[in-house]
Protein backbone atom coordinates (compact mmCIF):
# COMPACT_ATOMS: atom_id res chain seq x y z
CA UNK A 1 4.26 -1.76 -12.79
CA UNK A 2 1.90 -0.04 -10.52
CA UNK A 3 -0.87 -0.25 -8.51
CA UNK A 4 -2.42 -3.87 -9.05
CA UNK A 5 -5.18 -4.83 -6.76
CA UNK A 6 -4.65 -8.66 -5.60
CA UNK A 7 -5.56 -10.20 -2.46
CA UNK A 8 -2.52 -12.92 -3.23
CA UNK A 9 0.61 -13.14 -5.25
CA UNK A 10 2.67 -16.11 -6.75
CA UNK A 11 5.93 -15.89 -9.01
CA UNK A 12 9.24 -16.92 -10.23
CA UNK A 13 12.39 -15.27 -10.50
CA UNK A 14 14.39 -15.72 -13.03
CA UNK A 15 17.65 -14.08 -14.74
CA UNK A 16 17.56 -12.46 -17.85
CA UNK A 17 18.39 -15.90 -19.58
CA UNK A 18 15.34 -17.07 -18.10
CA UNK A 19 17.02 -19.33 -15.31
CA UNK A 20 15.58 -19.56 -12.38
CA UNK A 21 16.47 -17.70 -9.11
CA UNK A 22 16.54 -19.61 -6.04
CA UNK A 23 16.92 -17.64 -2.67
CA UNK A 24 16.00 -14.38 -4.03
CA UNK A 25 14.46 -12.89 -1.14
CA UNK A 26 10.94 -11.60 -1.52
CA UNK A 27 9.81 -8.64 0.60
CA UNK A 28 6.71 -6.82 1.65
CA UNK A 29 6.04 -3.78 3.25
CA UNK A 30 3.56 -2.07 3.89
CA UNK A 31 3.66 1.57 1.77
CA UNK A 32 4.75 5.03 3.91
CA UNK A 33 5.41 3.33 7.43
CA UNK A 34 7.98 1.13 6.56
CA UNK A 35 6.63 -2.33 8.71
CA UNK A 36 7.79 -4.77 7.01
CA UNK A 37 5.22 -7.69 6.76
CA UNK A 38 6.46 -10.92 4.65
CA UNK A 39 10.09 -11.46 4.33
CA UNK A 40 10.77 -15.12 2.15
CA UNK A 41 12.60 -16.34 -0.31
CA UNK A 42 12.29 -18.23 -3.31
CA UNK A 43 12.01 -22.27 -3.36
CA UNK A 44 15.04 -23.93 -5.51
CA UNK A 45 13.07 -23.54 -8.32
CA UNK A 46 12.84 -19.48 -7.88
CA UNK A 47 9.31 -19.65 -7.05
CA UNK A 48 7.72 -18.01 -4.12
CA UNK A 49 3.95 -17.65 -2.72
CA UNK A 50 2.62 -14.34 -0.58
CA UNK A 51 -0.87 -14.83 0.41
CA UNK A 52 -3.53 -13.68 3.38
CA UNK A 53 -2.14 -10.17 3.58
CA UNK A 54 -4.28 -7.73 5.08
CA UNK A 55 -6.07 -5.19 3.23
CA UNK A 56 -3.50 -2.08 2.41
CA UNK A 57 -1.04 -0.91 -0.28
CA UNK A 58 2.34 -2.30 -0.13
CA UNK A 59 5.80 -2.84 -1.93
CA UNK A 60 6.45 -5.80 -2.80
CA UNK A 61 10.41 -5.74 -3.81
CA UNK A 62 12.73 -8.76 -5.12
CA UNK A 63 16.51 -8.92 -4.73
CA UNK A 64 19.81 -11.50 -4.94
CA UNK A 65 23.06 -11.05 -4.95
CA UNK A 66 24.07 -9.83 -8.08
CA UNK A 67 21.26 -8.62 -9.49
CA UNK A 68 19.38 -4.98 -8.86
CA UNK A 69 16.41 -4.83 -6.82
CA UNK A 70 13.55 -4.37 -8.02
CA UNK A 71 9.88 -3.52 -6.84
CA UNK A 72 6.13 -3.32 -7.53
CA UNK A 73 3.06 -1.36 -5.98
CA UNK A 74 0.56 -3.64 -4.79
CA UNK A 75 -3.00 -2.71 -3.81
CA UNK A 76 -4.51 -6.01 -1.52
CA UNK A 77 -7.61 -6.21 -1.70
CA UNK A 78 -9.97 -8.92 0.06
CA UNK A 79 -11.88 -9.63 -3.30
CA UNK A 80 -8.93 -9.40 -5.57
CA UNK A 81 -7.69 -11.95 -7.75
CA UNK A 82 -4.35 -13.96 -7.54
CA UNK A 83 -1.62 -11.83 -9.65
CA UNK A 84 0.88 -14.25 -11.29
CA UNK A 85 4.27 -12.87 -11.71
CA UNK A 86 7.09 -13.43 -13.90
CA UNK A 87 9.66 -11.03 -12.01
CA UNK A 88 12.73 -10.67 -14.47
CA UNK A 89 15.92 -9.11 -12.66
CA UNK A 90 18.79 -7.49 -14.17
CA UNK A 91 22.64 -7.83 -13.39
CA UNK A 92 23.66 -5.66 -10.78
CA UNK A 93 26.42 -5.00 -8.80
């Protein structure tokens, strides 16, 4: 998935069974310099909120123990809309 322009972001994370993740940790960084801007995690019911991000292009990427990480292209925008996302992760090691 690439390139969405969104001026916030809310998911879950779930397993491949569809069970939640809690304490994935959600990251944020902004693309080619490496500053890192939001570093979270998800609520006990795997959900997680990143809002009031400057205007830029970032990577948003989702990990947990066990499971691979995996990451989006995000294009913030300050008239975007609120992306929704369902982030699926698979086994890992």
């Amino acid at each position: 998935m690439g390139g969405l322009r969104v001026s916030s972001i809310e998911g879950t994370v779930e397993d491949q069974a569809g069970a939640a993740i809690p304490k994935a940790r959600v990251q944020v960084q902004v693309q080619y310099s490496g500053k890192m801007v939001r570093n979270l995690y998800t609520d006990s019911h795997g959900r997680f909120t990143v809002a009031h991000l400057p205007t830029d292009d970032y990577w948003l990427g989702i990990s947990s123990p066990g499971f691979n990480l995996h990451y989006w292209s995000v294009h913030v925008v300050h008239h975007g809309h609120k992306f929704v996302l369902r982030a699926e992760l698979s086994p890992g090691s």
